[in-house]
Protein backbone atom coordinates (compact mmCIF):
# COMPACT_ATOMS: atom_id res chain seq x y z
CA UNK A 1 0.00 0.00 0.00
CA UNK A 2 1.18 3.56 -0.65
CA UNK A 3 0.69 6.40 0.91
CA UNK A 4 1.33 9.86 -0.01
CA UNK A 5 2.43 11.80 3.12
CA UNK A 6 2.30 16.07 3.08
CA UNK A 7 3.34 18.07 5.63
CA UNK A 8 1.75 21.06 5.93
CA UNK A 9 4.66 22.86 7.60
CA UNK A 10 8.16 24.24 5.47
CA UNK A 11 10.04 24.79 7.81
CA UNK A 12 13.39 23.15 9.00
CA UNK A 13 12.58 21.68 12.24
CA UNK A 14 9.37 20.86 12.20
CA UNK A 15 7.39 19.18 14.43
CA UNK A 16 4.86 18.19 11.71
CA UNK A 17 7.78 16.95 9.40
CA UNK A 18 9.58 15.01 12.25
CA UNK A 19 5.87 13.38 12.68
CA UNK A 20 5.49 12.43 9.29
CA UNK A 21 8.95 11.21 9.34
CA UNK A 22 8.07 8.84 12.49
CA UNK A 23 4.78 8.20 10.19
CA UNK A 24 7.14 6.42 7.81
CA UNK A 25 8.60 4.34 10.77
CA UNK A 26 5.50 3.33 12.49
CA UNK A 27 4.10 2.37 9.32
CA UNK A 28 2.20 -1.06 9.28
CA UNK A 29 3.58 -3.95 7.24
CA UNK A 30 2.84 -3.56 3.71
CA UNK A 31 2.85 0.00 4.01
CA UNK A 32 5.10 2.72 2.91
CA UNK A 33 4.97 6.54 2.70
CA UNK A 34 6.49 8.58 0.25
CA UNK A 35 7.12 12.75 1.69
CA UNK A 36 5.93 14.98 -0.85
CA UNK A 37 7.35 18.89 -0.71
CA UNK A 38 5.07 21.39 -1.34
CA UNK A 39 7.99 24.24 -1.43
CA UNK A 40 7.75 24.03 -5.27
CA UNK A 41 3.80 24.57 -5.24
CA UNK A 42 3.39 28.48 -7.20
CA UNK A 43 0.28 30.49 -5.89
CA UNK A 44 -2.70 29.42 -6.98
CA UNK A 45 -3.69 31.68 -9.88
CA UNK A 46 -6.50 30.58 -11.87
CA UNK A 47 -5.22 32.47 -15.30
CA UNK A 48 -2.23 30.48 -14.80
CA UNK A 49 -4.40 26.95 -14.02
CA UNK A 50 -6.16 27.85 -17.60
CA UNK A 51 -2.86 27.69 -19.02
CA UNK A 52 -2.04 24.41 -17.65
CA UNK A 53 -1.00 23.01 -14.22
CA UNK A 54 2.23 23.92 -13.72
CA UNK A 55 4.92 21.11 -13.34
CA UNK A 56 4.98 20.43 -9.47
CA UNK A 57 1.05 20.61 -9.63
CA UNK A 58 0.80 18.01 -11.84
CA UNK A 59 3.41 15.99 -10.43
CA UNK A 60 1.24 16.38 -7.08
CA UNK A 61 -2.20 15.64 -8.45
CA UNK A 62 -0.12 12.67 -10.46
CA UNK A 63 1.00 11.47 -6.98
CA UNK A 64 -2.42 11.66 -5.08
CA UNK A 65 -4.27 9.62 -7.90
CA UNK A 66 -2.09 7.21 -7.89
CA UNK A 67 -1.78 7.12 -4.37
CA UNK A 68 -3.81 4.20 -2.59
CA UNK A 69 -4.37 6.86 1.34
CA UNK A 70 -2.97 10.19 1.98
CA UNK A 71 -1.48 11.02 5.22
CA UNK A 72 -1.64 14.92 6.13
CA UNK A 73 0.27 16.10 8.93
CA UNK A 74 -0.81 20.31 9.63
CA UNK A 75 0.70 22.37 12.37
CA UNK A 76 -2.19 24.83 13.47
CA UNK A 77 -1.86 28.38 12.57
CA UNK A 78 -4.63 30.95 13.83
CA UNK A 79 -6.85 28.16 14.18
CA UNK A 80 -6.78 26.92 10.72
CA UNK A 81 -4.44 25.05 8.13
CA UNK A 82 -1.33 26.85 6.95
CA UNK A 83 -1.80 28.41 3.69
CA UNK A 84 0.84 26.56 1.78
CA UNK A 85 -1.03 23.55 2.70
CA UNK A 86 -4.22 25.20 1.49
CA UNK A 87 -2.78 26.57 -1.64
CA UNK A 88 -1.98 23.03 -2.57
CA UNK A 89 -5.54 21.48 -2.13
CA UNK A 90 -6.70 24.31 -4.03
CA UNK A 91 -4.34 23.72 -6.72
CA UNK A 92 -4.75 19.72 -6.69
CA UNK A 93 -8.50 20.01 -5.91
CA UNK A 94 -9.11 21.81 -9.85
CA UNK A 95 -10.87 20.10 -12.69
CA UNK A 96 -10.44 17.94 -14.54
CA UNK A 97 -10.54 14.80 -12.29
CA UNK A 98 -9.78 16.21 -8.60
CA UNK A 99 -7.75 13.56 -7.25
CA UNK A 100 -9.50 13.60 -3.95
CA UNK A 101 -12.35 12.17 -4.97
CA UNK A 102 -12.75 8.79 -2.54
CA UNK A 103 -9.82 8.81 -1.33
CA UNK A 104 -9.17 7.69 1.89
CA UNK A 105 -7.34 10.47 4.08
CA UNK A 106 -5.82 10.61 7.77
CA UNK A 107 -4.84 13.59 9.23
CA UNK A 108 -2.14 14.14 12.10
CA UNK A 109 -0.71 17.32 13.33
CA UNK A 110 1.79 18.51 15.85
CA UNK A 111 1.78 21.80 18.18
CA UNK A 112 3.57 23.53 21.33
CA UNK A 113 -0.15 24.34 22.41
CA UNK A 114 -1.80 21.95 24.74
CA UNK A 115 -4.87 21.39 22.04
CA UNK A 116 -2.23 19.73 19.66
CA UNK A 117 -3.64 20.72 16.24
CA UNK A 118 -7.68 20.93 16.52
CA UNK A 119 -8.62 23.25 15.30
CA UNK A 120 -6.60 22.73 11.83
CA UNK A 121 -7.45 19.02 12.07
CA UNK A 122 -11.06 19.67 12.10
CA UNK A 123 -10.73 22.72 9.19
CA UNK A 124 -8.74 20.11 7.17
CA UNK A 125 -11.55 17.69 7.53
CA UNK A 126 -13.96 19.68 6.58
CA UNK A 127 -12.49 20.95 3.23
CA UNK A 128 -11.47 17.07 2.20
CA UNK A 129 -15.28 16.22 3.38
CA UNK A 130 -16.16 18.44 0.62
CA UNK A 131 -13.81 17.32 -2.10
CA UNK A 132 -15.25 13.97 -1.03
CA UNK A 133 -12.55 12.19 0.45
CA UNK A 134 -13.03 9.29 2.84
CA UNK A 135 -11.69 10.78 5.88
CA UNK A 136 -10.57 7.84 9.24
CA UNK A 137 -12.22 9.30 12.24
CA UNK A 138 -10.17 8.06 14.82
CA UNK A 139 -7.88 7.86 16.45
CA UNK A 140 -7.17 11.26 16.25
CA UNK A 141 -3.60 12.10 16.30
CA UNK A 142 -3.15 15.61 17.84
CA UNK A 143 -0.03 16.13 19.69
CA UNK A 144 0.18 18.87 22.27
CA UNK A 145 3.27 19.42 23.93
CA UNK A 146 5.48 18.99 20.62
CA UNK A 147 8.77 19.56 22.13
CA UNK A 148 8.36 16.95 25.18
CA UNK A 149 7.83 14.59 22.37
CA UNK A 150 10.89 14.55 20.23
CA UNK A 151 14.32 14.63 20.89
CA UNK A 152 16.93 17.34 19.41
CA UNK A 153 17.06 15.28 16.22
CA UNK A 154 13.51 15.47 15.80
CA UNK A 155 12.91 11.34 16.46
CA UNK A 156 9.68 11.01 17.84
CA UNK A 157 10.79 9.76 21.27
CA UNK A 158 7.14 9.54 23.65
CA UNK A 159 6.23 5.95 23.36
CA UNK A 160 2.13 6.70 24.16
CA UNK A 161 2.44 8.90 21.09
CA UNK A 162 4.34 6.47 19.05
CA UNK A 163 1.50 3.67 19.73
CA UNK A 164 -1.09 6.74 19.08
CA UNK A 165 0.38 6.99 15.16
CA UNK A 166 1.25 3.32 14.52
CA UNK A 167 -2.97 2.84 15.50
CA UNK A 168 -4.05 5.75 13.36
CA UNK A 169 -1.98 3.89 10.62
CA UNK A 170 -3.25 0.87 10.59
CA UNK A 171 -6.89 2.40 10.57
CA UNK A 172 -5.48 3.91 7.82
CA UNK A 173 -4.51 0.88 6.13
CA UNK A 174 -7.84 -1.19 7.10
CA UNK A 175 -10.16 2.17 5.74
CA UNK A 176 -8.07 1.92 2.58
CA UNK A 177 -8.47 -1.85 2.11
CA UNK A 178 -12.27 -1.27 2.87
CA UNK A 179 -12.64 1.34 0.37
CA UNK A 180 -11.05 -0.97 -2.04
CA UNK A 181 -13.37 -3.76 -2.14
């Protein structure tokens, strides 16, 4: 099974990107996750969308058809996704044939705050409810506390929130297998 991970964060040191990065280690047998960069993703600009996607676009929407899950891990900013992370859906979300059509989608996310990512988990959902993805419900994966989590090379280190992803994977993997008949 493959599964197309984005992190919703650029920067460095991320929390979000050290998640997905334990993501790839906790993943269940059979399953592996490929990081994709959104860096390369332009502003979304519909006169330039008329023109054609432009190449990272298309390489993304490429990667989420073929994709059997997605995995999106969001840090939380003002209550909401970032807007790179944003920018992207709205870019890979355009006609013709928006990849996100059935396809089943978990969402993680990493904070310093004590609500973890909420608030961005929950805005996430609802825009990929509305593309029609199948989103997994639960476990929900929102870690609070980021810092108390990993160590200085950004390994995911707390073993309650290593079990936490490794379950929210393999509901992954079962929703995706489900969906697939």
């Amino acid at each position: 099974m493959n599964v197309l991970g984005i992190s919703g964060s650029l920067r460095q040191g991320s929390y979000n990107t050290a998640l997905l990065r334990a993501a790839t280690e906790l993943a269940p047998d059979g399953m592996t996750i490929e990081e994709f960069d959104l860096s390369p993703i332009p502003f979304y600009n519909d006169d330039v969308r008329l023109q054609g996607f432009p190449p990272s676009v298309e390489d993304l929407r490429t990667k989420i058809r073929r994709a059997d899950a997605l995995l999106f891990v969001t840090p939380e900013y003002n209550r909401s996704i970032p807007g790179v992370l944003k920018n992207a859906v709205d870019w890979a979300s355009r006609a013709p044939n928006q990849p996100f059509d059935d396809k089943p989608v978990a969402i993680m996310g990493a904070s310093q705050s004590i609500l973890g990512t909420a608030f961005a988990n929950h805005h996430l959902r609802q825009i990929l409810v509305y593309l029609n993805a199948q989103m997994l419900n639960g476990p929900e994966v929102l870690v609070g506390g980021a810092a108390a989590r990993f160590d200085e090379r950004g390994r995911l280190t707390d073993e309650a929130t290593r079990n936490v992803v490794a379950g929210h994977l393999s509901g992954l993997k079962r929703l995706a297998l489900r969906l697939k008949g």
